[in-house]
C-alpha atoms as a PDB file:
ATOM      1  CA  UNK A   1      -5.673   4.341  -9.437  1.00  0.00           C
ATOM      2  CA  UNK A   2      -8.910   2.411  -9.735  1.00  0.00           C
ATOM      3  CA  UNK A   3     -10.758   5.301  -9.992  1.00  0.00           C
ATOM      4  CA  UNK A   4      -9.873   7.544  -6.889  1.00  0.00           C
ATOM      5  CA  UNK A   5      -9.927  10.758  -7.487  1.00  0.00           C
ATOM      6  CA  UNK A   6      -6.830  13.291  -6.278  1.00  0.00           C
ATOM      7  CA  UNK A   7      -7.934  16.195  -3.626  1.00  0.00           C
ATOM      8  CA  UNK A   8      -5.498  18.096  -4.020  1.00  0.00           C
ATOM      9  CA  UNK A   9      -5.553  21.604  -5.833  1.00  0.00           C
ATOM     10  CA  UNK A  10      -1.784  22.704  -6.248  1.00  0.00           C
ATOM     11  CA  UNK A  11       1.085  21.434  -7.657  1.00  0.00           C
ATOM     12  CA  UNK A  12       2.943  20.687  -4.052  1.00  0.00           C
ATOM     13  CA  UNK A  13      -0.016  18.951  -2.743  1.00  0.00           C
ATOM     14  CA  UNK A  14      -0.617  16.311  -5.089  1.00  0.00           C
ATOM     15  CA  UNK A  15       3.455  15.620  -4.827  1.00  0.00           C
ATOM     16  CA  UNK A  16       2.329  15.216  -1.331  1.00  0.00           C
ATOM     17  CA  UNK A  17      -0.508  13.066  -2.062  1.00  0.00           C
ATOM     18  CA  UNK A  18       1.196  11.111  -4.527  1.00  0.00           C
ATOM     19  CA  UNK A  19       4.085  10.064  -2.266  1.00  0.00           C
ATOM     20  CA  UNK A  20       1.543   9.704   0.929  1.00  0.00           C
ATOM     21  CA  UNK A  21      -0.112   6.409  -1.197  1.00  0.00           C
ATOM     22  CA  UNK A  22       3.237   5.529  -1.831  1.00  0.00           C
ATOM     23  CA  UNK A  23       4.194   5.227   1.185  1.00  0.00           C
ATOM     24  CA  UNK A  24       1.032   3.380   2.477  1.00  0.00           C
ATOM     25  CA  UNK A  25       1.202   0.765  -0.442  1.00  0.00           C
ATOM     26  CA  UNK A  26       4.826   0.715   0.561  1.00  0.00           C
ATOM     27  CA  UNK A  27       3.957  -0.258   4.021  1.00  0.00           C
ATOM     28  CA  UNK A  28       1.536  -2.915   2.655  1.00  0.00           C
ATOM     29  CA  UNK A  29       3.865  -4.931   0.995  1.00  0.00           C
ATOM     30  CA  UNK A  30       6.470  -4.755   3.868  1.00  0.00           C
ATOM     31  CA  UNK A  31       3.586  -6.043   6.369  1.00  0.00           C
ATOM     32  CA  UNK A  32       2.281  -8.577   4.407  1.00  0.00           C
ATOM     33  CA  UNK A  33       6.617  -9.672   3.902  1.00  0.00           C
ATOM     34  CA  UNK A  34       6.639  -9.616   7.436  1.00  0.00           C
ATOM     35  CA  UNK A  35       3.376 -12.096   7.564  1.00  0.00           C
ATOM     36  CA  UNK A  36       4.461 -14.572   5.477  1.00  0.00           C
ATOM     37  CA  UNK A  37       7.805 -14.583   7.001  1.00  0.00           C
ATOM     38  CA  UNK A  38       6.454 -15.271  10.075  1.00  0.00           C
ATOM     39  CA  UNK A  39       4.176 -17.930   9.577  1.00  0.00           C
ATOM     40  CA  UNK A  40       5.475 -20.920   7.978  1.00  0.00           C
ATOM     41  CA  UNK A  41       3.951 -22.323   4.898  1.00  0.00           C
ATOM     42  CA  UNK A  42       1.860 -19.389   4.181  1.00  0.00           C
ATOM     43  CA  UNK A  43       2.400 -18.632   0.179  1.00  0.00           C
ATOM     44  CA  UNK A  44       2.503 -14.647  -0.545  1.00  0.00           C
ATOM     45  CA  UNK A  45      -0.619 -14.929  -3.146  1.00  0.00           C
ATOM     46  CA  UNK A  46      -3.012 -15.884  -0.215  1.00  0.00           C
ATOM     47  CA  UNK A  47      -2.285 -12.831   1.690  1.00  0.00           C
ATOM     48  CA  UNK A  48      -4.969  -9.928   0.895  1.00  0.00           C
ATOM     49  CA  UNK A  49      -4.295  -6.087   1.025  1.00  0.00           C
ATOM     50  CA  UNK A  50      -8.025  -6.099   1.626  1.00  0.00           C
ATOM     51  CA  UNK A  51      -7.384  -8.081   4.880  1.00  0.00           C
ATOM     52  CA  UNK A  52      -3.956  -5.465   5.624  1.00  0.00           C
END
């Protein structure tokens, strides 16, 4: 994970933390679909997460 460290102390909260950055990178990848979808001639490996 590059480094980041997990805040959570129990066993249910880091299955919650776990599957919140899921989701989120989840949602990246579906938004930057959805941007090179929508703009014609706009390859996938220029679009940046950084950017997202």
């Amino acid at each position: 994970m590059d480094g980041r460290v997990l805040r959570s102390r129990s066993v249910p909260g880091l299955e919650q933390e776990i599957f919140a950055l899921l989701t989120v990178y989840q949602a990246l990848v579906r938004m930057a679909g959805d941007v090179t979808t929508a703009t014609p001639g706009l390859s996938v490996q220029r679009v940046s997460f950084t950017v997202l």
